[in-house]
N, C-alpha and C. Protein backbone atom coordinates (compact mmCIF):
# COMPACT_ATOMS: atom_id res chain seq x y z
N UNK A 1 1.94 10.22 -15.51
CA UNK A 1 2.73 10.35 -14.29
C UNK A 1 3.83 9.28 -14.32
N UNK A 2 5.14 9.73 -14.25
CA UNK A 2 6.37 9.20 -14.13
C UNK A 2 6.52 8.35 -12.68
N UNK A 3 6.64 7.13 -12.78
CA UNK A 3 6.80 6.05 -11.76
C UNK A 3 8.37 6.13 -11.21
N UNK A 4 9.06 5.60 -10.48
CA UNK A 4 10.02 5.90 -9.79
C UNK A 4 10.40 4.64 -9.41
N UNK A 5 11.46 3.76 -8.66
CA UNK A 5 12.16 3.06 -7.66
C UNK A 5 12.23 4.27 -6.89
N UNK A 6 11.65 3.57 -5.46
CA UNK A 6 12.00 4.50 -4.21
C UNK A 6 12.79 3.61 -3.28
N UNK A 7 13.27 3.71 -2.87
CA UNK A 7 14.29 2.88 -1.65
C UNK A 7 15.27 3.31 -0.75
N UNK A 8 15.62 2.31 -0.14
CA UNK A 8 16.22 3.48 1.55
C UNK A 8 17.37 1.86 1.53
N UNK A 9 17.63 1.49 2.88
CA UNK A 9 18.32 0.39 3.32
C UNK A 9 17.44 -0.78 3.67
N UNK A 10 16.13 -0.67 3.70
CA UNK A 10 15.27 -1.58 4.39
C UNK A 10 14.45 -2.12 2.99
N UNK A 11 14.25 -1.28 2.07
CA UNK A 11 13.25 -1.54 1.39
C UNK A 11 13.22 -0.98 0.29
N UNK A 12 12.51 -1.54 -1.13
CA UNK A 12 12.47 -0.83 -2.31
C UNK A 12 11.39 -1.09 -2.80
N UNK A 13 10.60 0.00 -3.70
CA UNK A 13 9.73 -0.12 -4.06
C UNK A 13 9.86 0.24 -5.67
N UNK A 14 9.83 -0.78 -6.32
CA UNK A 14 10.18 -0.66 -7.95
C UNK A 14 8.91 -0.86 -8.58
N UNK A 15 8.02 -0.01 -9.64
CA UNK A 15 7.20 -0.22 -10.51
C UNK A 15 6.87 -1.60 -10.94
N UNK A 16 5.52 -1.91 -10.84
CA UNK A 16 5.31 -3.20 -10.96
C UNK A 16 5.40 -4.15 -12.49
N UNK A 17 5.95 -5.21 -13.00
CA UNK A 17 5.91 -5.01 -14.61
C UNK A 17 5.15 -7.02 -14.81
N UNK A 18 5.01 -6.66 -15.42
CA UNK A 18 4.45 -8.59 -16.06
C UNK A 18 5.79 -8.95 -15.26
N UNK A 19 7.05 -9.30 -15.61
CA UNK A 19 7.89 -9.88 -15.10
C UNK A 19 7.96 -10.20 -13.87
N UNK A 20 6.88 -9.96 -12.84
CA UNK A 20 6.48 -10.04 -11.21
C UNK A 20 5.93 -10.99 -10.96
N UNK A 21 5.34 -11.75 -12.05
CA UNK A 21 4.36 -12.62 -11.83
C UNK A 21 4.89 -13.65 -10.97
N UNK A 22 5.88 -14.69 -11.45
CA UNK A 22 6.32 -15.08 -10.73
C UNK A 22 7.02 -15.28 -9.34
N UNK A 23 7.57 -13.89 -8.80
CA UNK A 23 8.15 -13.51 -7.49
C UNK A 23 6.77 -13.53 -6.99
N UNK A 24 5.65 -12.70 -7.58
CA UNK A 24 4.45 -12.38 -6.51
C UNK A 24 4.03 -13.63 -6.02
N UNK A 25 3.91 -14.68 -7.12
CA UNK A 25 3.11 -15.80 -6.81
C UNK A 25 3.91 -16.57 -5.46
N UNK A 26 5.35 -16.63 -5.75
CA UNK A 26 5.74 -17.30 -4.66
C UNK A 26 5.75 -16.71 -3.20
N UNK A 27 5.65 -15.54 -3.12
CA UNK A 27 5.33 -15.19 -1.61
C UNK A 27 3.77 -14.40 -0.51
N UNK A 28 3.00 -15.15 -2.20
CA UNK A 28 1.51 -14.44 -1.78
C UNK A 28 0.70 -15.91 -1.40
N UNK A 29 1.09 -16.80 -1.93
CA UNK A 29 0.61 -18.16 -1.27
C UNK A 29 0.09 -18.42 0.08
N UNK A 30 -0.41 -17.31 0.79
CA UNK A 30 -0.56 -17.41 2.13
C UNK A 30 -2.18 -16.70 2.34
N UNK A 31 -2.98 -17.71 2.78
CA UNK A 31 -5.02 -17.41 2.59
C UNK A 31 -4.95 -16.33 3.83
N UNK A 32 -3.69 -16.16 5.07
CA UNK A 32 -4.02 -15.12 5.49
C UNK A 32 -3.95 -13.63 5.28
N UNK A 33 -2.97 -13.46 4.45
CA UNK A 33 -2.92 -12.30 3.30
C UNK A 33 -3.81 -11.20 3.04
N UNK A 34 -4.62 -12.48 2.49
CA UNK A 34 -6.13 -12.18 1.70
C UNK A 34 -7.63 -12.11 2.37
N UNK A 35 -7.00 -11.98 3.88
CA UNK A 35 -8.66 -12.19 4.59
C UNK A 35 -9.00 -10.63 4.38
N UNK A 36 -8.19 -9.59 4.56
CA UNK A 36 -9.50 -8.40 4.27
C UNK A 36 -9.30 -7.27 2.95
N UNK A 37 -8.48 -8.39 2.20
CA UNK A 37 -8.32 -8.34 0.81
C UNK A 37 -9.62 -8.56 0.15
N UNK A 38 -9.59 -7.46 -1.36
CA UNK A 38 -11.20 -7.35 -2.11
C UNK A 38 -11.10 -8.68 -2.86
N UNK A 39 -9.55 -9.62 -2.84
CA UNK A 39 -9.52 -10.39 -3.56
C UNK A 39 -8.48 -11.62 -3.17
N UNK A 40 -8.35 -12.84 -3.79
CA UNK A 40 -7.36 -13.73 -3.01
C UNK A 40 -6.77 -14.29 -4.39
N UNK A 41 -5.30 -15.07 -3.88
CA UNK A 41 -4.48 -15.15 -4.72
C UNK A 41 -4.57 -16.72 -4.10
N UNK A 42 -4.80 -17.02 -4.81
CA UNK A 42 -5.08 -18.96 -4.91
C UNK A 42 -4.63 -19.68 -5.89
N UNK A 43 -4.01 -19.44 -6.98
CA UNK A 43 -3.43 -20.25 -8.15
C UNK A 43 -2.24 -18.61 -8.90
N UNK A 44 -1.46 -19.62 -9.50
CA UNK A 44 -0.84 -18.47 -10.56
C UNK A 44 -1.94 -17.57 -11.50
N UNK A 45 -2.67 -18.07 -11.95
CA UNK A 45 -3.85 -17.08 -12.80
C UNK A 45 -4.34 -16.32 -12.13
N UNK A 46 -4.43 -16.48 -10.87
CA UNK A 46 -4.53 -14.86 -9.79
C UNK A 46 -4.15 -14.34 -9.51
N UNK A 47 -2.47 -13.97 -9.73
CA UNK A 47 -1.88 -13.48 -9.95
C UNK A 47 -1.54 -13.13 -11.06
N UNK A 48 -1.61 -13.38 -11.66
CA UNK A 48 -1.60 -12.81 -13.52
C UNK A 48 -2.49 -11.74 -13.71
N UNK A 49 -3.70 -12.34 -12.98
CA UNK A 49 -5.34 -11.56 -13.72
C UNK A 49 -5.13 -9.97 -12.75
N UNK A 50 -4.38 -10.05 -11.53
CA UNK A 50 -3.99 -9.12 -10.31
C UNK A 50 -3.11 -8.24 -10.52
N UNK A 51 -2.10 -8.73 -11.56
CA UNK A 51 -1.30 -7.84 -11.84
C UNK A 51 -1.73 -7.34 -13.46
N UNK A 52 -2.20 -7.99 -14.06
CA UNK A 52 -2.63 -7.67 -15.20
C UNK A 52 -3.68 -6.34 -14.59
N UNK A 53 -4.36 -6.50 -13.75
CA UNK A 53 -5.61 -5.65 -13.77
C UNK A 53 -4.67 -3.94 -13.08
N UNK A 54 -3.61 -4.20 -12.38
CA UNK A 54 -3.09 -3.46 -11.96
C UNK A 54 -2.12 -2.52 -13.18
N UNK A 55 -1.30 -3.11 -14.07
CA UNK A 55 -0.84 -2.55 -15.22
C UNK A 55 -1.73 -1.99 -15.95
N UNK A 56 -3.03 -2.29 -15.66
CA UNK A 56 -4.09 -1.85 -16.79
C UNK A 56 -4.43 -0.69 -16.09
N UNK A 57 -4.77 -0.53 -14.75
CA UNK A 57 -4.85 0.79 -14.52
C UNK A 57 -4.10 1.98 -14.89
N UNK A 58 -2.55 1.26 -14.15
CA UNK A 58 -1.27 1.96 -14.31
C UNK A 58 -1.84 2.77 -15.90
N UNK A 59 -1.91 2.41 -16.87
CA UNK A 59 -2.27 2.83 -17.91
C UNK A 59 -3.03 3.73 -17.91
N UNK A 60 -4.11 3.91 -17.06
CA UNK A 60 -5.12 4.99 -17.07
C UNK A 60 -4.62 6.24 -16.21
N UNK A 61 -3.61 6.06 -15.56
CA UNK A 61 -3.19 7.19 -14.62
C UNK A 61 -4.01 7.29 -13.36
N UNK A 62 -4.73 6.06 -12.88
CA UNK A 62 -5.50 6.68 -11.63
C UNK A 62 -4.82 5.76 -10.41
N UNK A 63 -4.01 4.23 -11.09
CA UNK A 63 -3.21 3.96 -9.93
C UNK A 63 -1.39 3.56 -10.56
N UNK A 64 -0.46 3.43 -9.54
CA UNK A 64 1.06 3.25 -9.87
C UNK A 64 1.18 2.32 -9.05
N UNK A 65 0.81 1.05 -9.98
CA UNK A 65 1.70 -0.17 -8.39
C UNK A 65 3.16 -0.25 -8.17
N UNK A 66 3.33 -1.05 -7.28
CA UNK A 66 4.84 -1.35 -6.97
C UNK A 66 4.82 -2.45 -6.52
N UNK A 67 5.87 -2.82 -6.46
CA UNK A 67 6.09 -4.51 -5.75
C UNK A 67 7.19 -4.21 -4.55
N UNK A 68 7.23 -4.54 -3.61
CA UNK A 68 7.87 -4.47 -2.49
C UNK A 68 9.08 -5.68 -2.61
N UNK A 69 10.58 -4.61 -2.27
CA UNK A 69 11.37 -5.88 -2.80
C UNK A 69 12.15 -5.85 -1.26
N UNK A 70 13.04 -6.89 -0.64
CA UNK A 70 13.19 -6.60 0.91
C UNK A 70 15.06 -6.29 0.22
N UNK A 71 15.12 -4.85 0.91
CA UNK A 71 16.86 -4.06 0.14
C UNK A 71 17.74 -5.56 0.52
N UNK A 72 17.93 -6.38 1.03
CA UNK A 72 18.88 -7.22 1.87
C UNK A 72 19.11 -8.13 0.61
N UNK A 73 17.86 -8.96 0.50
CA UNK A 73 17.71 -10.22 -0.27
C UNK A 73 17.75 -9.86 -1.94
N UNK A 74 17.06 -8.96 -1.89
CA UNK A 74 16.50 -7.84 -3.66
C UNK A 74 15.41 -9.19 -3.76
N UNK A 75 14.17 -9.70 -3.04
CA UNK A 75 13.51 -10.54 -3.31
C UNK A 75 12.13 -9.94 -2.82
N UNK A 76 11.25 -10.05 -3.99
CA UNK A 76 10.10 -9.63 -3.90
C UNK A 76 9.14 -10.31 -2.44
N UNK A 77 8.57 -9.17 -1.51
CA UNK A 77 8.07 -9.99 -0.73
C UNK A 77 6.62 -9.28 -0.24
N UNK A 78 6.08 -8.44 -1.27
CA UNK A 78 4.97 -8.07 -1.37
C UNK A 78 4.57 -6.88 -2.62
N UNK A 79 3.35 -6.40 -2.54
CA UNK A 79 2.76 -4.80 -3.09
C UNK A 79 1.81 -4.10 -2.11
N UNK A 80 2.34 -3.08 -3.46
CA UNK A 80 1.84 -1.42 -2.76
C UNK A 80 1.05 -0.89 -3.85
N UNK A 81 0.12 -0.22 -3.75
CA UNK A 81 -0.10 0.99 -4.66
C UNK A 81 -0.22 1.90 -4.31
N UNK A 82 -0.50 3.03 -4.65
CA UNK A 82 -1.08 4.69 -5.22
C UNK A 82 -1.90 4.48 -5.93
N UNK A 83 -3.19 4.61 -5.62
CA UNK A 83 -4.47 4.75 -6.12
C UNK A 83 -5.50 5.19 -5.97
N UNK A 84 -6.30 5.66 -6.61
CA UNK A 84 -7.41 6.81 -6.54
C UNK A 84 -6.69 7.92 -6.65
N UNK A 85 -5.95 8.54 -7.76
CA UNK A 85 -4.82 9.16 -7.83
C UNK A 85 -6.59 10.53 -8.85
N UNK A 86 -6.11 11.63 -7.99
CA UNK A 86 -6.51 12.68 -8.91
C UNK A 86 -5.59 13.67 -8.74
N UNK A 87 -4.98 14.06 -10.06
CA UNK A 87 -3.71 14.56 -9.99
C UNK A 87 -4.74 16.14 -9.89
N UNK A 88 -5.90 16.66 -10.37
CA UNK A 88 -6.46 17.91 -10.26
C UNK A 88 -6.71 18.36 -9.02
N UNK A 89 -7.08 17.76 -8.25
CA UNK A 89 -7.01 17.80 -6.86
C UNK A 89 -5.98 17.40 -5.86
N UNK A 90 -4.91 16.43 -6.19
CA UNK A 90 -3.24 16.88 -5.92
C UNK A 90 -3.60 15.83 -4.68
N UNK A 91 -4.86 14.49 -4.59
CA UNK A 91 -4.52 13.49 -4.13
C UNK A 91 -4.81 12.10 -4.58
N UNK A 92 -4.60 11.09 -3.18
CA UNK A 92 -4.54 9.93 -3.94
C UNK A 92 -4.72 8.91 -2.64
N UNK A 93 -4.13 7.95 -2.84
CA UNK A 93 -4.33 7.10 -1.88
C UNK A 93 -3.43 5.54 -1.37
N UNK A 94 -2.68 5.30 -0.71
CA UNK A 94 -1.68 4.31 -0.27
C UNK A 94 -2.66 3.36 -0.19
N UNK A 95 -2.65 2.04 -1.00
CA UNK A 95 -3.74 0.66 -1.19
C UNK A 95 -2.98 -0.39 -1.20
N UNK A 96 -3.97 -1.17 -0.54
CA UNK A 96 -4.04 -2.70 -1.45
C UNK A 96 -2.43 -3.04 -1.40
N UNK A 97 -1.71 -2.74 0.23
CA UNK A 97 -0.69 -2.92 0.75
C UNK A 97 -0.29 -4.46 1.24
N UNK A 98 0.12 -5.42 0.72
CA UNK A 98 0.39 -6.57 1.55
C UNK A 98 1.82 -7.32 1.82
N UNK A 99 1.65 -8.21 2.30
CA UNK A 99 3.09 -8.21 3.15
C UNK A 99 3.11 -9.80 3.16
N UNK A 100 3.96 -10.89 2.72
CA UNK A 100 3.99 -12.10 2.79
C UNK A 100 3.92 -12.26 4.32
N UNK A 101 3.55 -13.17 5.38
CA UNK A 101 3.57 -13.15 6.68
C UNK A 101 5.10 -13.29 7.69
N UNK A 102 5.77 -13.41 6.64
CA UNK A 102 7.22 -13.52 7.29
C UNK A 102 7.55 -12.12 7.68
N UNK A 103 7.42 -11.27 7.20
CA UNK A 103 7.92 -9.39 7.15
C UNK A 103 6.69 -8.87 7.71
N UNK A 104 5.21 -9.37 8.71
CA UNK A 104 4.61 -8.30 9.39
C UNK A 104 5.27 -8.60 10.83
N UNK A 105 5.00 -7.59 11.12
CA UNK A 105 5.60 -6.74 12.66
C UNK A 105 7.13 -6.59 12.61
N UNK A 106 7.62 -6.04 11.34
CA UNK A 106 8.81 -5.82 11.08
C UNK A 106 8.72 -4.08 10.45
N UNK A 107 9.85 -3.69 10.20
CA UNK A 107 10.26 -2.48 10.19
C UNK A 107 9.41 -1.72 8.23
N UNK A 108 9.40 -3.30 7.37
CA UNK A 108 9.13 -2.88 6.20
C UNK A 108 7.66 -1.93 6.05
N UNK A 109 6.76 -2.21 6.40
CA UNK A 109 5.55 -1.50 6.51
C UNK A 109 5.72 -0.44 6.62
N UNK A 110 6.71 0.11 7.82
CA UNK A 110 6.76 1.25 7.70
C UNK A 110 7.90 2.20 7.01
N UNK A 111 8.65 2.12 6.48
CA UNK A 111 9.71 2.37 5.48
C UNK A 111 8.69 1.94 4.22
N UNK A 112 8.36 1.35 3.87
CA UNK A 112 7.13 1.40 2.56
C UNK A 112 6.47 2.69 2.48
N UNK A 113 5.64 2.58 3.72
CA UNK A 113 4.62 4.04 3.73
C UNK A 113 5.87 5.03 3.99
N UNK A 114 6.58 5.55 4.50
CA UNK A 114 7.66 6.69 4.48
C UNK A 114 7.96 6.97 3.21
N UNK A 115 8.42 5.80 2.07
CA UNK A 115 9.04 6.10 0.89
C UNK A 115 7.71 7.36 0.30
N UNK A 116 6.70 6.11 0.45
CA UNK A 116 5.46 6.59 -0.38
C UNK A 116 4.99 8.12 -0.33
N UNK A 117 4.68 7.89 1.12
CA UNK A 117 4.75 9.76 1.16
C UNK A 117 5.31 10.68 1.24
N UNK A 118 6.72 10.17 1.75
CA UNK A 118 7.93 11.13 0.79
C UNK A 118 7.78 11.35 -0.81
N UNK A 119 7.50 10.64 -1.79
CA UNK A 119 7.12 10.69 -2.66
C UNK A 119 5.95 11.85 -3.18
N UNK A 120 5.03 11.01 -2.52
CA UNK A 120 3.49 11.70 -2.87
C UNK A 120 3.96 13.28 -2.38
N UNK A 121 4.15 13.89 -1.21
CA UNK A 121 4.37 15.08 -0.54
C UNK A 121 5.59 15.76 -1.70
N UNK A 122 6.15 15.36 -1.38
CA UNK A 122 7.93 15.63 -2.48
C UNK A 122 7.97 15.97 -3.41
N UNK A 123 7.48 15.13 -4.17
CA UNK A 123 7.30 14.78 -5.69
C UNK A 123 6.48 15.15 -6.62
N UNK A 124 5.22 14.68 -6.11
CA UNK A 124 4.19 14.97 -7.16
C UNK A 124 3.48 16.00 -6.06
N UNK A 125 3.88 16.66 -5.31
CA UNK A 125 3.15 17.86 -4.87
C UNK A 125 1.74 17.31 -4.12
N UNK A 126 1.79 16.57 -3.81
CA UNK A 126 0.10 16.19 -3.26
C UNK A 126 -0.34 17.11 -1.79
N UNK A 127 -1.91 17.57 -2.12
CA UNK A 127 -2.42 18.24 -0.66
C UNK A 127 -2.77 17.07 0.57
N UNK A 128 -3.31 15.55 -0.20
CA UNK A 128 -3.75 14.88 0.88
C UNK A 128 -2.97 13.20 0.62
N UNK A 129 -2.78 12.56 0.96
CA UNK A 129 -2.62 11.00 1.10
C UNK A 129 -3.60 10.21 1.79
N UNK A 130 -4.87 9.40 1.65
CA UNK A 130 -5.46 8.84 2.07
C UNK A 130 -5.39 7.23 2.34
N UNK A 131 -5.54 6.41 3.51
CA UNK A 131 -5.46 5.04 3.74
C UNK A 131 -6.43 4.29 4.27
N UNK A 132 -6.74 3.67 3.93
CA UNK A 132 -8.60 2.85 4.40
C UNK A 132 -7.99 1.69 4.85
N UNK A 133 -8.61 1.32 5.47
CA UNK A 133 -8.84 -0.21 5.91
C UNK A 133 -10.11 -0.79 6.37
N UNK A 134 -10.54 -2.28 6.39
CA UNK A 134 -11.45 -3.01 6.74
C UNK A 134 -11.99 -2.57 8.34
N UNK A 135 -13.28 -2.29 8.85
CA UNK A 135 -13.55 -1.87 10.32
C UNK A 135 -12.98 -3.25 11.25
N UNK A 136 -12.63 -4.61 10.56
CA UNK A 136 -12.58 -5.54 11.20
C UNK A 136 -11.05 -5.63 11.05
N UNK A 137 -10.04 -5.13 10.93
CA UNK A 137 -8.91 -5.37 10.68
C UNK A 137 -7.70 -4.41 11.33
N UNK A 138 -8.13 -4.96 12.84
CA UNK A 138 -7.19 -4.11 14.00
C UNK A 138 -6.13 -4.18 13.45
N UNK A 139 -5.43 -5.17 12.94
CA UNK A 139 -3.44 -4.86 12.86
C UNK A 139 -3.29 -3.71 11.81
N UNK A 140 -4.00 -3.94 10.77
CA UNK A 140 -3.64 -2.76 9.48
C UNK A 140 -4.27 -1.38 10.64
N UNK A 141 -5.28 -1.21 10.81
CA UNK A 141 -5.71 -0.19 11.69
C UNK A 141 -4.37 0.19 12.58
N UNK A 142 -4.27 -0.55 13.43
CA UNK A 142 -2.87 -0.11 14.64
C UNK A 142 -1.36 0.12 13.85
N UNK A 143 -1.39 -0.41 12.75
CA UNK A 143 -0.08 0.22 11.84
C UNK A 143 -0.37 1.39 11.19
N UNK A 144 -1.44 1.84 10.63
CA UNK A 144 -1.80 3.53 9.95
C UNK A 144 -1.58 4.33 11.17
N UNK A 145 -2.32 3.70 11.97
CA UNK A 145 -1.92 4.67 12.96
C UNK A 145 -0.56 5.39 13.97
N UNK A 146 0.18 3.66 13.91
CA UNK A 146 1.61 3.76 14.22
C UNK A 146 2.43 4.93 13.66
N UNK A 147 2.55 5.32 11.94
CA UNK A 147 2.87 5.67 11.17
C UNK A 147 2.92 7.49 11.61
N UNK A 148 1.22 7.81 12.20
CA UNK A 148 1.17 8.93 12.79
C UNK A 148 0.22 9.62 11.27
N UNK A 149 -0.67 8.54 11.28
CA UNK A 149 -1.72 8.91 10.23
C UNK A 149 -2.86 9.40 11.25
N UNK A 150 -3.56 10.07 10.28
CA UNK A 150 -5.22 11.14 11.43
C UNK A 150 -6.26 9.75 11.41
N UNK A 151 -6.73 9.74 12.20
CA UNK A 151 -8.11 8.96 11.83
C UNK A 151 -9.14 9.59 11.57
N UNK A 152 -9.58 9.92 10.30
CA UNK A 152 -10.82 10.47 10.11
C UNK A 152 -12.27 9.89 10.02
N UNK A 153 -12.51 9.06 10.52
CA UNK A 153 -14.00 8.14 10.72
C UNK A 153 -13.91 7.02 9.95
N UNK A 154 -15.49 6.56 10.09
CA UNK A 154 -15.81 5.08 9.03
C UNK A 154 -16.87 5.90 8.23
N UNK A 155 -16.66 4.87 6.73
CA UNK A 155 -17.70 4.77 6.20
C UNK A 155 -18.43 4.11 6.66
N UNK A 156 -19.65 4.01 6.58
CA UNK A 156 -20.57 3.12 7.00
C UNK A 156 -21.17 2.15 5.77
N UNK A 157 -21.55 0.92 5.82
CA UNK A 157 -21.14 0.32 4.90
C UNK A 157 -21.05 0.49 3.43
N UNK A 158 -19.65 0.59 3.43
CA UNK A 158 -19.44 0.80 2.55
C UNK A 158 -19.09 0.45 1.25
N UNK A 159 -18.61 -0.87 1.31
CA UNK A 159 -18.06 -2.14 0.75
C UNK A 159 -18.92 -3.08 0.70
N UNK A 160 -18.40 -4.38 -0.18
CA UNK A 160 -19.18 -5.48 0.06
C UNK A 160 -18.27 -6.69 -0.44
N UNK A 161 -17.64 -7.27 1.10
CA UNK A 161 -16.58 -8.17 0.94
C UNK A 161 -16.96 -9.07 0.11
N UNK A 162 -15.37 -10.13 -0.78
CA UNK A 162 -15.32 -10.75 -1.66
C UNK A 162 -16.81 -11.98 -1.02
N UNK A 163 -16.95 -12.19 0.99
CA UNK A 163 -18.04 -13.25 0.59
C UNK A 163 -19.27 -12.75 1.17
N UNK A 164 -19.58 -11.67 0.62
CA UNK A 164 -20.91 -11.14 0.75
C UNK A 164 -21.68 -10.00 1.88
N UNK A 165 -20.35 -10.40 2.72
CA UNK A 165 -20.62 -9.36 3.73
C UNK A 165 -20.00 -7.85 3.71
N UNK A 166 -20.98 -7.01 4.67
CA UNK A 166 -20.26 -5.65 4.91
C UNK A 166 -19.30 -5.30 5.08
N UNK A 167 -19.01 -4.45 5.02
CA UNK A 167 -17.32 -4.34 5.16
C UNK A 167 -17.50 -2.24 5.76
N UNK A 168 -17.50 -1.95 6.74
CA UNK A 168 -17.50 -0.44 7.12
C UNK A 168 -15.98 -0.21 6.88
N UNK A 169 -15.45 1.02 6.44
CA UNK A 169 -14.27 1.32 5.67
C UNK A 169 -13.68 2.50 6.93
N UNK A 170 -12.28 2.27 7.62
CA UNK A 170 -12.33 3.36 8.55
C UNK A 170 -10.96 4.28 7.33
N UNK A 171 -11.25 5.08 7.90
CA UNK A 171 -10.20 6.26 6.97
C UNK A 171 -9.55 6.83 8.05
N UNK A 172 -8.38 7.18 7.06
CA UNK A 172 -7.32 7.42 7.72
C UNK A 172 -6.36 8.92 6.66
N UNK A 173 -5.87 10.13 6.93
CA UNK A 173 -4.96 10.35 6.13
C UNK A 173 -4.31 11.41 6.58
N UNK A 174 -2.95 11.80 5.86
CA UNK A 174 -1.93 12.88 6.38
C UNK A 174 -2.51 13.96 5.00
N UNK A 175 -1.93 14.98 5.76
CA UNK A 175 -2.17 16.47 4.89
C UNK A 175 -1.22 16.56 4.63
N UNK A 176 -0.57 17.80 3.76
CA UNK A 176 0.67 18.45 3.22
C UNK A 176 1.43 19.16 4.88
N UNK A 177 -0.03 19.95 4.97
CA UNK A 177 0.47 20.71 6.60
C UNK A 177 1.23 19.55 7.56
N UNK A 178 0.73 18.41 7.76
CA UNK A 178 1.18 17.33 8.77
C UNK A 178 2.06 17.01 8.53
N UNK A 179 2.59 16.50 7.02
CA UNK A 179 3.61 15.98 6.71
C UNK A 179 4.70 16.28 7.03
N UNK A 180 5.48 17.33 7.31
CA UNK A 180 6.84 17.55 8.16
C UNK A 180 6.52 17.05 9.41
N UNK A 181 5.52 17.66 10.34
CA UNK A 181 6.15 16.51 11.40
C UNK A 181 5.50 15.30 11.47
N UNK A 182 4.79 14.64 10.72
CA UNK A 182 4.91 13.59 10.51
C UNK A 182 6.04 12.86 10.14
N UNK A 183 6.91 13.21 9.09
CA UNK A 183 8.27 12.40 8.84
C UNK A 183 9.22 12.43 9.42
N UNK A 184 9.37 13.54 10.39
CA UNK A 184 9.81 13.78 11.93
C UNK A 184 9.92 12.34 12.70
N UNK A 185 8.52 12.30 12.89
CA UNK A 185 8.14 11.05 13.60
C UNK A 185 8.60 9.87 13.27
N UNK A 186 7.96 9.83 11.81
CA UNK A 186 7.99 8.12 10.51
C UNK A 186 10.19 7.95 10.87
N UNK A 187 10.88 8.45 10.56
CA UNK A 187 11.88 8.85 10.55
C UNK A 187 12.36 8.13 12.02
N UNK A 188 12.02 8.31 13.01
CA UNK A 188 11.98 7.93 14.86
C UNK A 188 11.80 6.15 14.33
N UNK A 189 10.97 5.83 13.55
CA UNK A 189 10.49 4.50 13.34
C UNK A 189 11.07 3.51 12.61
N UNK A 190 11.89 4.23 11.39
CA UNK A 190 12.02 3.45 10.30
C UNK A 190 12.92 1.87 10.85
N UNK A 191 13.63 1.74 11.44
CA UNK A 191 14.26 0.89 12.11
C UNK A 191 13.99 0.29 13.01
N UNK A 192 12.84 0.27 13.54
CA UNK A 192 12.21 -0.40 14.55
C UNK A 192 11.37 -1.08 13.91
């Protein structure tokens, strides 16, 4: 599967490459980031081993990262993926989304997810787009939803956070059918 730059005026999302290491490291430095993250970025080698592990998928075809660059600055100020990608079944899944703390409750989040599922819907033909989050993690929760994503339940525990505890997984996702007026909507948002 052919990776892309997607971008609008707000935001770009360019294929992730070794050459990131450095941009990522400087704007992931932040332990709140990583609270309902499977993982935390605490030195440059966690970021190496993060993006390394992410190119290595990329390789297998089941995820396509990206690095979030802000269109204004062209300065990396987070990632995205597509993952759990089954191209036989024509879905996948928007992950492992983060945002340096300067750019949340800003417009990028959502112009990220717009590109994405313009993409996914558009592009590679997908029937579903799926988005999870932590049961304890109202803001990501109240932004899937912003977006005009379905809530389809929790797992029940389902996970088992990086320090030992449960983690119930709520799901979230748009269909092919939804997707027009969903981007209807996403579209109403991108600028706000």
């Amino acid at each position: 599967m052919k990776t892309m730059e997607l971008k609008n005026n707000v935001v770009k999302l360019r294929p992730m490459q070794k050459e990131d290491i450095n941009g990522i490291f400087e704007v992931a430095a932040f332990s709140e980031i990583w609270t309902y993250m499977s993982i935390s970025v605490d030195c440059k080698e966690d970021v190496e081993k993060y993006v390394n592990q992410a190119l290595s998928l990329k390789e297998t075809g089941t995820e396509l990262p990206f690095v979030i660059i802000d269109a204004k600055t062209d300065r990396i100020i987070g990632s995205t993926k597509l993952m759990d990608i089954h191209t036989g079944h024509q879905r996948g899944e928007i992950g492992f989304t983060w945002l340096t703390p300067q750019y949340w409750k800003t417009a990028v989040n959502t112009n990220c997810k717009y590109l994405l599922l313009s993409y996914c819907f558009e592009v590679l033909g997908w029937q579903r787009v799926q988005i999870k989050t932590d049961h304890e993690n109202i803001r990501s929760q109240n932004a899937i939803e912003r977006i005009g994503a379905k809530k389809e339940g929790v797992l029940r525990n389902h996970m088992i956070r990086k320090d030992g505890t449960t983690r119930h997984t709520v799901m979230f996702s748009v269909t092919k059918e939804e997707w027009p007026e969903t981007k209807r909507y996403m579209e109403k948002l991108l600028n706000k």
